[in-house]
C-alpha atoms as a PDB file:
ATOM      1  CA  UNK A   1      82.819  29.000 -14.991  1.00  0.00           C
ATOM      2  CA  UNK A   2      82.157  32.648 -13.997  1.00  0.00           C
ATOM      3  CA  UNK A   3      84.089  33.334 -10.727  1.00  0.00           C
ATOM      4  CA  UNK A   4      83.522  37.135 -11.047  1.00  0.00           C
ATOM      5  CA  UNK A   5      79.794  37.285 -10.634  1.00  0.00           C
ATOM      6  CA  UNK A   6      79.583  34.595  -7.869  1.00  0.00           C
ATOM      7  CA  UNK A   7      79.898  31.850 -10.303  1.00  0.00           C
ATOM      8  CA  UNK A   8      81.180  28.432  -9.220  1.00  0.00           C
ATOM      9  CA  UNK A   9      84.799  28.522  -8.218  1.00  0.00           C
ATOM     10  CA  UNK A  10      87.050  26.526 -11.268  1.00  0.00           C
ATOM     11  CA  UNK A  11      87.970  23.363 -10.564  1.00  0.00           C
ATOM     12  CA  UNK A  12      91.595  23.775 -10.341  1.00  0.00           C
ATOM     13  CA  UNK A  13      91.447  25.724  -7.202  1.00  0.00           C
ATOM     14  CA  UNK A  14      89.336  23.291  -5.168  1.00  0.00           C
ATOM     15  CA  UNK A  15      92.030  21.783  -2.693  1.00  0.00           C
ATOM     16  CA  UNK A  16      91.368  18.622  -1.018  1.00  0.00           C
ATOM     17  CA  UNK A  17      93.374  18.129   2.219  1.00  0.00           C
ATOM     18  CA  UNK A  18      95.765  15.355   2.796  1.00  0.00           C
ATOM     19  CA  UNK A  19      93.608  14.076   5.698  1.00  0.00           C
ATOM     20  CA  UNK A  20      90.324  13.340   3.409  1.00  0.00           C
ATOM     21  CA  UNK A  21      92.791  11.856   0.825  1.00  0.00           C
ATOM     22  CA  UNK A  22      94.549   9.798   3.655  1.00  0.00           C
ATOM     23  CA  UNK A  23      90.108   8.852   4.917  1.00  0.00           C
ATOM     24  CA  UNK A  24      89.563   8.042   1.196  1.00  0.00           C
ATOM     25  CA  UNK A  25      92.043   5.778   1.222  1.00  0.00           C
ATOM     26  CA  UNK A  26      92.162   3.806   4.682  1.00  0.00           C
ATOM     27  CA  UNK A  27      88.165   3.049   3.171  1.00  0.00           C
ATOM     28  CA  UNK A  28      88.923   2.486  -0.409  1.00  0.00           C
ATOM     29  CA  UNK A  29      86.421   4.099  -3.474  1.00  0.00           C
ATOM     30  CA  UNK A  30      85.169   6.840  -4.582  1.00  0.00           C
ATOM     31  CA  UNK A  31      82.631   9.767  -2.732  1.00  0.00           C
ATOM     32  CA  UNK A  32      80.694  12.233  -3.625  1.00  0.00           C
ATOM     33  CA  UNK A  33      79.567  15.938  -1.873  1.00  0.00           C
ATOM     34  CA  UNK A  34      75.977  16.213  -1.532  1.00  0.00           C
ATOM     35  CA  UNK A  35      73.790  18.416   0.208  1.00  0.00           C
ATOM     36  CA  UNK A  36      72.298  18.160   3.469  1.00  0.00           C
ATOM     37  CA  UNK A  37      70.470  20.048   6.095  1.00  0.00           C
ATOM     38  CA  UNK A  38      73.776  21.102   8.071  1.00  0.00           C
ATOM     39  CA  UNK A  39      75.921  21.899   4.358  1.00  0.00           C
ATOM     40  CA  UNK A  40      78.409  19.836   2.291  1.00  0.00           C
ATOM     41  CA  UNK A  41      78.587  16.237   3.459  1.00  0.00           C
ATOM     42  CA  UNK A  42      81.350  13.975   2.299  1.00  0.00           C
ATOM     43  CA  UNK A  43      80.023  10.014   1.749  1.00  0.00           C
ATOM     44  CA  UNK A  44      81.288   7.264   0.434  1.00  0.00           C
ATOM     45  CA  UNK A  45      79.356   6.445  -3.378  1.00  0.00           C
ATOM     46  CA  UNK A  46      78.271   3.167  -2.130  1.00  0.00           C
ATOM     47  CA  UNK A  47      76.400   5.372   0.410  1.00  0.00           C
ATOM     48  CA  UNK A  48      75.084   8.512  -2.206  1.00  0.00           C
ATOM     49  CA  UNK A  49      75.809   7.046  -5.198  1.00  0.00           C
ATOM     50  CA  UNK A  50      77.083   9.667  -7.780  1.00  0.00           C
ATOM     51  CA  UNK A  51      74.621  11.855 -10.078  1.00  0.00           C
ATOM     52  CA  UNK A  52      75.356  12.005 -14.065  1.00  0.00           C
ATOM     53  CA  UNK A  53      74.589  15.729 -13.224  1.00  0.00           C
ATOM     54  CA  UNK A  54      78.096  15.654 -10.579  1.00  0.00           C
ATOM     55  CA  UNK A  55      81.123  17.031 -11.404  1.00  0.00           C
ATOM     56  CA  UNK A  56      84.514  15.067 -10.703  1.00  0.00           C
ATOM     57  CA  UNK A  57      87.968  16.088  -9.383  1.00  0.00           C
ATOM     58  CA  UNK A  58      90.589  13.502  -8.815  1.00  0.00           C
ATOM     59  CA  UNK A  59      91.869  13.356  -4.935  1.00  0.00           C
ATOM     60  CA  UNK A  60      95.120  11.500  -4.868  1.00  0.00           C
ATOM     61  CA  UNK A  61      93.824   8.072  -6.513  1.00  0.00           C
ATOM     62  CA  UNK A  62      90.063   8.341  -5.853  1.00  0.00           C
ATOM     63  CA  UNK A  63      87.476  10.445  -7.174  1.00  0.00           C
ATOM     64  CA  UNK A  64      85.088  13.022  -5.538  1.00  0.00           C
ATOM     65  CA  UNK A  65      81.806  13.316  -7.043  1.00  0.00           C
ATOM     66  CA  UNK A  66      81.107  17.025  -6.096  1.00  0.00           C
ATOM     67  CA  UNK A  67      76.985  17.700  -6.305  1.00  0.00           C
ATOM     68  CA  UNK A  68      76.332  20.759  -8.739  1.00  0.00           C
ATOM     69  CA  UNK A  69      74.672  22.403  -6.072  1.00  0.00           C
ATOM     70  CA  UNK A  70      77.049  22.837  -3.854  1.00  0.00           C
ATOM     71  CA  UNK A  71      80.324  23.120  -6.561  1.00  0.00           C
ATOM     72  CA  UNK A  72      79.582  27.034  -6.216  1.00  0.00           C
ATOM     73  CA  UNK A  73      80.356  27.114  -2.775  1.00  0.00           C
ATOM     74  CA  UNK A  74      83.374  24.775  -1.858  1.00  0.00           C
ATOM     75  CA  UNK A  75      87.108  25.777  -1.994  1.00  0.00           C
ATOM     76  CA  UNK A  76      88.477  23.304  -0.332  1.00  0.00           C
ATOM     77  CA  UNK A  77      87.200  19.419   0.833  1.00  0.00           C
ATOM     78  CA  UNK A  78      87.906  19.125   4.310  1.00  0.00           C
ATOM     79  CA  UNK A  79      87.130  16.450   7.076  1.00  0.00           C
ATOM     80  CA  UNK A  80      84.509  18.835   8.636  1.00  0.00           C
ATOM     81  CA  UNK A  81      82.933  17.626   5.538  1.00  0.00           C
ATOM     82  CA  UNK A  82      82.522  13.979   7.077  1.00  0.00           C
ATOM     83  CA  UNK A  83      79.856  12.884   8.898  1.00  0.00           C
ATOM     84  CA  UNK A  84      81.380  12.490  12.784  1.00  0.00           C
ATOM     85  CA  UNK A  85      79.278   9.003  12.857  1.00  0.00           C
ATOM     86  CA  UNK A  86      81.598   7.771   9.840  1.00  0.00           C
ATOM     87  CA  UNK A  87      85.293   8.459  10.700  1.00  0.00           C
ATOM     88  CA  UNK A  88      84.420   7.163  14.390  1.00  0.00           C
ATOM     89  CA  UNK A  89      83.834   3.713  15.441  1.00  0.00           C
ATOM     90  CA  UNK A  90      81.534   1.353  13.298  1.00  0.00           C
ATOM     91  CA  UNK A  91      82.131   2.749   9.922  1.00  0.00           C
ATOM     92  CA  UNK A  92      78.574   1.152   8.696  1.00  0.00           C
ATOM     93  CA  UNK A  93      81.207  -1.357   8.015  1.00  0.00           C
ATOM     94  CA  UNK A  94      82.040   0.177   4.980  1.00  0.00           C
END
């Protein structure tokens, strides 16, 4: 991947923080980052399943589908990344 021009960023320097990895396990399974109207959302795959088209990185012992779209533009997976509806009450029972 071509980091000099703009290019994505290579995998190995995406850092996921130990909060998301501490979310993605207190709800179990994998998620993927897709796009939406407000940037980079963070959802579980049951929600937005994975696309063949995705690239994977390993956080802790989940996965994080990572939308090609938006690979170019993240550094680092963060909780501002979930939707405020899911890590509050309810869950979608998920």
């Amino acid at each position: 991947m071509d980091n000099e021009q703009g290019g994505p960023s290579p995998l190995s320097s995406i850092k996921v923080t130990d909060e998301v990895i501490a979310y993605m396990d207190e709800r179990g399974g994998d998620f993927r980052i897709s796009t939406s109207c407000s940037g980079p959302i963070l959802m579980p795959i049951r929600v937005r399943p994975a696309k063949s088209s995705d690239i994977p990185i390993r956080a802790g012992n989940h996965m994080i589908f990572i939308s090609r779209y938006q690979i170019q533009w993240i550094s680092e997976i963060t909780m501002s990344m979930v939707p405020r509806l899911l890590f509050e009450d309810g869950d979608y029972g998920f």
